[in-house]
PDB file of N, CA and C in Angstrom:
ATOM      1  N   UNK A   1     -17.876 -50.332 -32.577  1.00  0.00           N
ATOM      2  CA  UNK A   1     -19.094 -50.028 -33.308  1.00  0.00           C
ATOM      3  C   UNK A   1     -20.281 -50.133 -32.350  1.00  0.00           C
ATOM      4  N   UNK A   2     -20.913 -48.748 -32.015  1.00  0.00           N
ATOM      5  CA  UNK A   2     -21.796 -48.988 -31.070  1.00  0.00           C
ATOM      6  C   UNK A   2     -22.773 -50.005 -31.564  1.00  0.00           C
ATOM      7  N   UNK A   3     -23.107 -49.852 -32.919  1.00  0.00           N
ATOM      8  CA  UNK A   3     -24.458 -50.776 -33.334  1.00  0.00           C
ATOM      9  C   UNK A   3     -24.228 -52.072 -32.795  1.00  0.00           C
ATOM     10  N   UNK A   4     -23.258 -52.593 -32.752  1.00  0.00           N
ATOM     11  CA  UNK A   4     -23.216 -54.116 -32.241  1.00  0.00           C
ATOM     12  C   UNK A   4     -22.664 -54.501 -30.877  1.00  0.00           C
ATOM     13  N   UNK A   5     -22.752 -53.466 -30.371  1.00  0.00           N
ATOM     14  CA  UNK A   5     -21.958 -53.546 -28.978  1.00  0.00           C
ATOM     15  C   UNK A   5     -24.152 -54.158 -27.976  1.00  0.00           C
ATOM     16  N   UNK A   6     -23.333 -54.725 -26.887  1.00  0.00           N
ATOM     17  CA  UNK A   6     -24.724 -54.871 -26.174  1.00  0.00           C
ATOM     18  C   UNK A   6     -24.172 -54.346 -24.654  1.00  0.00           C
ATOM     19  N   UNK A   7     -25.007 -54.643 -23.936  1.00  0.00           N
ATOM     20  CA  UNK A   7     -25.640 -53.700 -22.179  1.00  0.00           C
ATOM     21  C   UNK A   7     -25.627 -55.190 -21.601  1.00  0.00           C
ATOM     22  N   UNK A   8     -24.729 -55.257 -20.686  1.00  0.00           N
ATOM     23  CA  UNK A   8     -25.065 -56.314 -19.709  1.00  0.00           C
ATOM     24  C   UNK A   8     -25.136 -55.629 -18.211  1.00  0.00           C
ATOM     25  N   UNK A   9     -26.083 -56.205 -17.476  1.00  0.00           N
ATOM     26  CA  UNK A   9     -26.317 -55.616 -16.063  1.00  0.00           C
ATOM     27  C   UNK A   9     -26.331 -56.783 -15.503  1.00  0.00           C
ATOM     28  N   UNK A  10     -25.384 -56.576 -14.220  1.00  0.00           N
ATOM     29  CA  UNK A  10     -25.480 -57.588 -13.349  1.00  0.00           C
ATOM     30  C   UNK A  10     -25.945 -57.497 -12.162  1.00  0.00           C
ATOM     31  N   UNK A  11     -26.528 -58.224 -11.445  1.00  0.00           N
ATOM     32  CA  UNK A  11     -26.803 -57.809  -9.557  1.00  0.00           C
ATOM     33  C   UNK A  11     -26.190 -59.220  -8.960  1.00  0.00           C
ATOM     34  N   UNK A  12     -25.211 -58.564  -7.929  1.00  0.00           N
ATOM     35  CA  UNK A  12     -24.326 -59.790  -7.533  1.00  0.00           C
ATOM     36  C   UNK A  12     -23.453 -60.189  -8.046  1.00  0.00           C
ATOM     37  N   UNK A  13     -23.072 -60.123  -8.815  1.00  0.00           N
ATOM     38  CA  UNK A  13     -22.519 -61.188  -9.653  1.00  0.00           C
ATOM     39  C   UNK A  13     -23.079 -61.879 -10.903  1.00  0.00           C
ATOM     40  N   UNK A  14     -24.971 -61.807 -10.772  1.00  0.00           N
ATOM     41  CA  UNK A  14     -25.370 -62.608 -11.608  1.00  0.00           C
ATOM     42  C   UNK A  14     -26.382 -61.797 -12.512  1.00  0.00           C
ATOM     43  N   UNK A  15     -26.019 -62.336 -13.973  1.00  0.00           N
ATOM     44  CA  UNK A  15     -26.563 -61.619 -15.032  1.00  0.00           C
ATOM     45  C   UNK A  15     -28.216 -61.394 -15.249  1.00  0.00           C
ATOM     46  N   UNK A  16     -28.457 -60.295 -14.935  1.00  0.00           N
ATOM     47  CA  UNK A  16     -30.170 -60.079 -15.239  1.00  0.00           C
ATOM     48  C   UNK A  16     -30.356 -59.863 -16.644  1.00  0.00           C
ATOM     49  N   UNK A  17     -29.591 -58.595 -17.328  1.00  0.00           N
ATOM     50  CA  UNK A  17     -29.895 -58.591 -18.644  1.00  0.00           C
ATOM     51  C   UNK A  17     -28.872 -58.484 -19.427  1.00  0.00           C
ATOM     52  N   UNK A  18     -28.692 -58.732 -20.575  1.00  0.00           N
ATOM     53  CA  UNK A  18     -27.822 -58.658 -22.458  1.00  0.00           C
ATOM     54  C   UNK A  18     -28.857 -58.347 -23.108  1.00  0.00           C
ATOM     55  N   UNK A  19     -28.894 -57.254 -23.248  1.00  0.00           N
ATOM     56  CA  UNK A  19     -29.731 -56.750 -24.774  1.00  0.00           C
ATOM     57  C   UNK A  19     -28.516 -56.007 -25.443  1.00  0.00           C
ATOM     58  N   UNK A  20     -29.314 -55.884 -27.154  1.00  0.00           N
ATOM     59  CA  UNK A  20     -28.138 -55.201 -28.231  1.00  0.00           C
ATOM     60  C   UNK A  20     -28.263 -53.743 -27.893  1.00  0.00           C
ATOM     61  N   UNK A  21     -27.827 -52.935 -27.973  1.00  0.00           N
ATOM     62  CA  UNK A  21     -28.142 -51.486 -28.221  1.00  0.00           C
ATOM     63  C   UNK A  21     -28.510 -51.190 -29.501  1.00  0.00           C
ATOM     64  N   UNK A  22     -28.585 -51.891 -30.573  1.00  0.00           N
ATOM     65  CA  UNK A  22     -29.709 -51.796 -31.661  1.00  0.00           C
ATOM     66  C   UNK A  22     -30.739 -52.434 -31.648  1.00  0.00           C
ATOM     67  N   UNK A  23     -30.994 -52.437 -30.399  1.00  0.00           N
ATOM     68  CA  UNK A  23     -32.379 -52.833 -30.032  1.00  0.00           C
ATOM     69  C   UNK A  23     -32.891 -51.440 -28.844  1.00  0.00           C
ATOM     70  N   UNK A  24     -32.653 -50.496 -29.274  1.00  0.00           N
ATOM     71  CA  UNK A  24     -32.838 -49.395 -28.044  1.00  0.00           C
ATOM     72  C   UNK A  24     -33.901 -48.556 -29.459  1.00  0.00           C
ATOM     73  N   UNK A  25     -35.137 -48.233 -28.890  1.00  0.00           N
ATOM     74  CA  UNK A  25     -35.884 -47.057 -29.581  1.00  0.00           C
ATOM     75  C   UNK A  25     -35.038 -45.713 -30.439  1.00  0.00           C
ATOM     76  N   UNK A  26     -34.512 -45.036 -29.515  1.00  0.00           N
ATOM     77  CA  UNK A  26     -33.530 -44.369 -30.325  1.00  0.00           C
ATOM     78  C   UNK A  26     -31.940 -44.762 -30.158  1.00  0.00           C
ATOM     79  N   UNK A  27     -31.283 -44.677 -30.687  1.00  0.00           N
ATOM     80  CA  UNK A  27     -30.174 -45.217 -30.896  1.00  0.00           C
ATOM     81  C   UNK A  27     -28.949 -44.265 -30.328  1.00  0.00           C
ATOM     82  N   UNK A  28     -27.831 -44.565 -29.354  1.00  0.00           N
ATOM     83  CA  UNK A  28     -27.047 -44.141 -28.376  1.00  0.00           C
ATOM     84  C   UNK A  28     -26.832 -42.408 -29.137  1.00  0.00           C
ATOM     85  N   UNK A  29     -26.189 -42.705 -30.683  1.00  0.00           N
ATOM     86  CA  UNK A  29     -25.702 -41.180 -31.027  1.00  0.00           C
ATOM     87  C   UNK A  29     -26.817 -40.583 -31.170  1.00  0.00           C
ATOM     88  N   UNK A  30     -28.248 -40.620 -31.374  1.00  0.00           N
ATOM     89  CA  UNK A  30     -29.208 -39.677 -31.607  1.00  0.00           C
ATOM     90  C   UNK A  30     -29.452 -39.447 -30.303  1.00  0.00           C
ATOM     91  N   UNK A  31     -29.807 -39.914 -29.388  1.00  0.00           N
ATOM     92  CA  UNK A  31     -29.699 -39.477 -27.649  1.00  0.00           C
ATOM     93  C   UNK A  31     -28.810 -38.603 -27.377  1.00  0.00           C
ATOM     94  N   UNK A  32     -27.797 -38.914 -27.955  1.00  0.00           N
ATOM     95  CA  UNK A  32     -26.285 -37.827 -27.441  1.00  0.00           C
ATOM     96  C   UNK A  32     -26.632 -36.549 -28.214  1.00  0.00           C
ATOM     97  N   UNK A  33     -27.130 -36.885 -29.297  1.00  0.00           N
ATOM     98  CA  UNK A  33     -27.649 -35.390 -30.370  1.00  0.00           C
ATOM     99  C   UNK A  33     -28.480 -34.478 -29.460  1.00  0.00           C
ATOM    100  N   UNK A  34     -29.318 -35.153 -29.456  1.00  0.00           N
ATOM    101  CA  UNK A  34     -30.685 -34.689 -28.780  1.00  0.00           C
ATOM    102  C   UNK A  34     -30.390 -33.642 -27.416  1.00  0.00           C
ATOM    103  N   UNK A  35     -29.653 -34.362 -26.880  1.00  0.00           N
ATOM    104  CA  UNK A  35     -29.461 -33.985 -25.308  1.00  0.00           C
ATOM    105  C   UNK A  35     -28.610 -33.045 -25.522  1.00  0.00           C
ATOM    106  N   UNK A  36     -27.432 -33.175 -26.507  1.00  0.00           N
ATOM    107  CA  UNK A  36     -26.325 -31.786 -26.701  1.00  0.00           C
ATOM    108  C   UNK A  36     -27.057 -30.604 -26.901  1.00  0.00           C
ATOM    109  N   UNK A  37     -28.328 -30.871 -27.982  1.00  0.00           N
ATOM    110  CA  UNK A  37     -28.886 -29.388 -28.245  1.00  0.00           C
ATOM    111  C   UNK A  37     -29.403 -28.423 -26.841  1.00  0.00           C
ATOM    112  N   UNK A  38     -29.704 -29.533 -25.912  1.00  0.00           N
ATOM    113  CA  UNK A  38     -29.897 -28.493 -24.524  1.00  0.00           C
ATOM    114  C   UNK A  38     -29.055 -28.311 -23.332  1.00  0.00           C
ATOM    115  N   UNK A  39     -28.607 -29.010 -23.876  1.00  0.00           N
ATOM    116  CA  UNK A  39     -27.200 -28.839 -21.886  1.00  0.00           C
ATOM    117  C   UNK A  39     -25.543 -29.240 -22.758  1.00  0.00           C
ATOM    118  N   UNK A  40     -24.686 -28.861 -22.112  1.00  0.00           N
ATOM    119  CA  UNK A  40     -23.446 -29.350 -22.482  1.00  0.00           C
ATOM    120  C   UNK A  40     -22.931 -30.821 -21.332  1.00  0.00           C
ATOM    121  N   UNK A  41     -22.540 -31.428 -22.852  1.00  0.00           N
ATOM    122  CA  UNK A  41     -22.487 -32.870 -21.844  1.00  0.00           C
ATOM    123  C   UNK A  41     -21.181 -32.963 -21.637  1.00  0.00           C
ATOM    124  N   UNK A  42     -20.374 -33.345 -20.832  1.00  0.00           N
ATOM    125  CA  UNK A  42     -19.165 -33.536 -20.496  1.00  0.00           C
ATOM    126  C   UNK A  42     -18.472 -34.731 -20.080  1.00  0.00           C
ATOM    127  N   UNK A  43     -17.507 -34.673 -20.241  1.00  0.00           N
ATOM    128  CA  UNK A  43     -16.989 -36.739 -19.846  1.00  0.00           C
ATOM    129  C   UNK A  43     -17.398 -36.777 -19.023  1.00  0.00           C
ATOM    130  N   UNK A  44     -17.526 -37.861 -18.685  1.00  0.00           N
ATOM    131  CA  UNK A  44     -18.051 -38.807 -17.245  1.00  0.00           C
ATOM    132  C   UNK A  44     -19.555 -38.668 -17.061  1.00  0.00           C
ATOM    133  N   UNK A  45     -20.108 -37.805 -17.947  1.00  0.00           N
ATOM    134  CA  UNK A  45     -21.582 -37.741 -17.750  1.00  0.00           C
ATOM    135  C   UNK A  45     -22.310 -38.901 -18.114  1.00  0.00           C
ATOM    136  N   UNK A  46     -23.427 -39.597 -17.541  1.00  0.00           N
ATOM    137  CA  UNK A  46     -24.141 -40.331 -17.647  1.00  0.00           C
ATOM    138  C   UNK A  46     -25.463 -40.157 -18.063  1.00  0.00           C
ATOM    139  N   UNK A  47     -25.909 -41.128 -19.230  1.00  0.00           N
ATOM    140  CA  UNK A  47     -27.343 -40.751 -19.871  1.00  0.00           C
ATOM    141  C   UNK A  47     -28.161 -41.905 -19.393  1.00  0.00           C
ATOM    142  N   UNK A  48     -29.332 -41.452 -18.492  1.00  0.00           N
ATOM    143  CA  UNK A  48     -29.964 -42.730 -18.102  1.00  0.00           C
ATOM    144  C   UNK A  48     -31.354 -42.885 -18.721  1.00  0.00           C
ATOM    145  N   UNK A  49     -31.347 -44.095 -19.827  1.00  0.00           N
ATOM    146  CA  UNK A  49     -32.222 -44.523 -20.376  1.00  0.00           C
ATOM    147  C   UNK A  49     -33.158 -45.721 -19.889  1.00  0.00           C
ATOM    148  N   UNK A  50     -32.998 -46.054 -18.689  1.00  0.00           N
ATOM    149  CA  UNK A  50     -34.257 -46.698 -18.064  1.00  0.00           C
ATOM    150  C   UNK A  50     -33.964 -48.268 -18.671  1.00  0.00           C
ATOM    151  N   UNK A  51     -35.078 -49.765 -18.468  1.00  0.00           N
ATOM    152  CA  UNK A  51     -34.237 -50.540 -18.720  1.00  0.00           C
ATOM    153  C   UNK A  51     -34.813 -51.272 -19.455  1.00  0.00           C
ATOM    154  N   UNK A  52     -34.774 -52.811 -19.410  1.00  0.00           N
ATOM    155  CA  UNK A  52     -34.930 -53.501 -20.300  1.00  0.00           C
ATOM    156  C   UNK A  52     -35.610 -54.491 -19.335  1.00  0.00           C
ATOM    157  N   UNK A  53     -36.550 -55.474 -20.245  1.00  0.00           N
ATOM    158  CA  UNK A  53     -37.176 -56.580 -19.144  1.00  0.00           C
ATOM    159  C   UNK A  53     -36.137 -57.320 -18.097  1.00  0.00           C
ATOM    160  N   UNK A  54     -36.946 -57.818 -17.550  1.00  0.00           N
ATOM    161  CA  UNK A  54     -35.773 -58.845 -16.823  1.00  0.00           C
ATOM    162  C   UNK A  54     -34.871 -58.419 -15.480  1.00  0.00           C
ATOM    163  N   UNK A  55     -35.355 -57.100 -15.450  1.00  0.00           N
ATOM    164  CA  UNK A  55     -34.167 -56.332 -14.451  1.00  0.00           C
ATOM    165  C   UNK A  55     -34.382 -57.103 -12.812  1.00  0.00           C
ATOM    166  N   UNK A  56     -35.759 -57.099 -12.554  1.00  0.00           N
ATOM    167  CA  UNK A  56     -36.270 -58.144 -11.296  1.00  0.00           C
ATOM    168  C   UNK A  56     -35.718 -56.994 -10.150  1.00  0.00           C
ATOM    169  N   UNK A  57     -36.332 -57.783  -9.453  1.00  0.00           N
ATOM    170  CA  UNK A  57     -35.793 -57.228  -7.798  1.00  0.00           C
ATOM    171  C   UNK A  57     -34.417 -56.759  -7.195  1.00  0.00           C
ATOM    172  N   UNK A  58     -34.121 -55.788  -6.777  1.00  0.00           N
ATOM    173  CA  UNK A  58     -32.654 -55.114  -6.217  1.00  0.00           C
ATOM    174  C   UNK A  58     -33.016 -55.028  -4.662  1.00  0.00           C
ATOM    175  N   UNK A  59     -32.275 -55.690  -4.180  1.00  0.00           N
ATOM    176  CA  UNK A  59     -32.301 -55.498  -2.517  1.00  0.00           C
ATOM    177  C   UNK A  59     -31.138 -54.108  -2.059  1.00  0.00           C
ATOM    178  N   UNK A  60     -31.447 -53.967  -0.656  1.00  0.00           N
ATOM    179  CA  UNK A  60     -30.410 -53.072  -0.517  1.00  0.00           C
ATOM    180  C   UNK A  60     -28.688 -53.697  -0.045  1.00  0.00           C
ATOM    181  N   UNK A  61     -28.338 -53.017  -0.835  1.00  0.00           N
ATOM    182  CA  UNK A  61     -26.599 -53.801  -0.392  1.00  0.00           C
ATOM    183  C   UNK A  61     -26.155 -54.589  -1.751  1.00  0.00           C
ATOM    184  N   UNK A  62     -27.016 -55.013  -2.310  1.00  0.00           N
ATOM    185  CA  UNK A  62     -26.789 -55.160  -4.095  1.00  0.00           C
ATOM    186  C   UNK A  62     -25.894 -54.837  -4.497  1.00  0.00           C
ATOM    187  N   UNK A  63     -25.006 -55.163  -5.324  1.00  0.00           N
ATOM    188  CA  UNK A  63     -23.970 -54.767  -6.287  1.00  0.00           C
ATOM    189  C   UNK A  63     -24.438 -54.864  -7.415  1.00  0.00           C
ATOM    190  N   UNK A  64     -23.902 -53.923  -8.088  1.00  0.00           N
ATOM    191  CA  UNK A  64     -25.515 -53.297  -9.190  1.00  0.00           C
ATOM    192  C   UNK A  64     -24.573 -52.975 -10.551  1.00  0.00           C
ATOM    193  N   UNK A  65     -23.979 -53.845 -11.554  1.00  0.00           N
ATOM    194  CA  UNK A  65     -23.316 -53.482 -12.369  1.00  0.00           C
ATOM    195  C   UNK A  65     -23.362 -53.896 -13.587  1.00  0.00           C
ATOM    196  N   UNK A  66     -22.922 -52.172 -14.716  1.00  0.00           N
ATOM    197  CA  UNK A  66     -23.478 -52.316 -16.361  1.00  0.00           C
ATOM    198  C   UNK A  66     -22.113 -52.103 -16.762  1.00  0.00           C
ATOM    199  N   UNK A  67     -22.483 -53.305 -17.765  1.00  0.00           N
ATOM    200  CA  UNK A  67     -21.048 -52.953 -18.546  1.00  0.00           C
ATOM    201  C   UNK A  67     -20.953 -53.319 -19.846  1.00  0.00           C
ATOM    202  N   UNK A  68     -20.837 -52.450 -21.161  1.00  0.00           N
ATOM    203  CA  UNK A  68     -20.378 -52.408 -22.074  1.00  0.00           C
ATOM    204  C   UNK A  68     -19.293 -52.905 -22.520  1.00  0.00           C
ATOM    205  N   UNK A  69     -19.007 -54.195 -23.220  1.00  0.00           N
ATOM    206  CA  UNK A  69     -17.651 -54.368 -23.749  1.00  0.00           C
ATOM    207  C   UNK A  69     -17.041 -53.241 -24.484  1.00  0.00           C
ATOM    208  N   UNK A  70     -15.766 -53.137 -24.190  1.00  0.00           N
ATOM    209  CA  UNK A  70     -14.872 -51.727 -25.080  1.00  0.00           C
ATOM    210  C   UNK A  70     -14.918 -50.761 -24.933  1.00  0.00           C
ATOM    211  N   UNK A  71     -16.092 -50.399 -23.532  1.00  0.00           N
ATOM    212  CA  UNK A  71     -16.657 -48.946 -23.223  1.00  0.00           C
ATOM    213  C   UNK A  71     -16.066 -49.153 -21.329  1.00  0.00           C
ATOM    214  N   UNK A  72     -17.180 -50.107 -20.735  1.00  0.00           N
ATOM    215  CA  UNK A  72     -16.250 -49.842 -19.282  1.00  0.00           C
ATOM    216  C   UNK A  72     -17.262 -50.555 -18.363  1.00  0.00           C
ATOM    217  N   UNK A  73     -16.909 -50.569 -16.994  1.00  0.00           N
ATOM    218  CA  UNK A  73     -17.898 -50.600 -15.961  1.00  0.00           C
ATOM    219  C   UNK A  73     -18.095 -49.818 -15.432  1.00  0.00           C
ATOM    220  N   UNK A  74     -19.675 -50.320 -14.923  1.00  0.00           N
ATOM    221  CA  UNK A  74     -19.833 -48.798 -14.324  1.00  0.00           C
ATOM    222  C   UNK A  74     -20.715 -49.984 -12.598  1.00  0.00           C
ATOM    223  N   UNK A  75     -20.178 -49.707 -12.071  1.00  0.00           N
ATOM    224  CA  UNK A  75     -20.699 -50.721 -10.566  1.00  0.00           C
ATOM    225  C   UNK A  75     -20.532 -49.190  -9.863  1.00  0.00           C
ATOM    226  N   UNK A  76     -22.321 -49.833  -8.911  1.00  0.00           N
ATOM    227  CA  UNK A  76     -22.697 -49.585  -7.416  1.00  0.00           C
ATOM    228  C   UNK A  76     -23.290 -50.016  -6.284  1.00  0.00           C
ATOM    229  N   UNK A  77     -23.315 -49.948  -5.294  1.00  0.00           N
ATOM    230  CA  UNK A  77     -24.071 -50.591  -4.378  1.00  0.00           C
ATOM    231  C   UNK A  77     -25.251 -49.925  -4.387  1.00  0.00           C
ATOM    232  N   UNK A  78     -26.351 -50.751  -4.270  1.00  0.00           N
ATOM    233  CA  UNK A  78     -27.758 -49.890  -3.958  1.00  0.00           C
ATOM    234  C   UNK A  78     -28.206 -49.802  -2.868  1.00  0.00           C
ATOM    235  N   UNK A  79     -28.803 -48.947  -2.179  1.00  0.00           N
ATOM    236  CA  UNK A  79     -28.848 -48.540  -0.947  1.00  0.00           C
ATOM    237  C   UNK A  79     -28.298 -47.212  -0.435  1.00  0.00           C
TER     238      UNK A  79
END
C-alpha cells in the first residue's frame, strides 16, 4: 500500500531522511497519472521528486541510497 509505505535515504550508511509518502504534495499515483498523459513511462524509469528536509551535505564519493520497503534500492555514488 503505497499510502503507508515511507522514503528512507541514506548517505554512507547513515540515515538523513524517513518521511511517509502521504506526506508528499501530490501523491505517487497522481504523479504517475500526470506524467503518463505526456511521455510513455516504462519500467525502470525514474520520477524525481526533489526532497525532503534534512537531506544536508553530500560529498563526492558518497554512497547515496533510497529505499522503499517492498519496492527496492536504488544506491549511487555521487561524484
Amino acid at each position: 500500500d503505497p499510502a503507508s509505505a515511507s522514503v528512507r535515504t541514506l548517505v554512507g550508511g547513515r540515515e538523513r531522511q524517513n518521511y511517509a509518502l502521504a506526506d508528499m504534495i501530490f501523491p505517487p499515483h497522481e504523479l504517475v497519472s500526470r506524467l503518463s498523459q505526456d511521455m510513455t513511462l516504462m519500467p525502470g524509469d525514474i520520477i524525481a521528486c526533489g526532497t525532503s528536509l534534512g537531506a544536508g551535505p553530500i560529498e563526492e564519493g558518497d554512497l547515496v541510497e533510497v529505499v522503499i520497503e517492498g519496492v527496492g534500492r536504488l544506491a549511487n555514488r555521487f561524484g
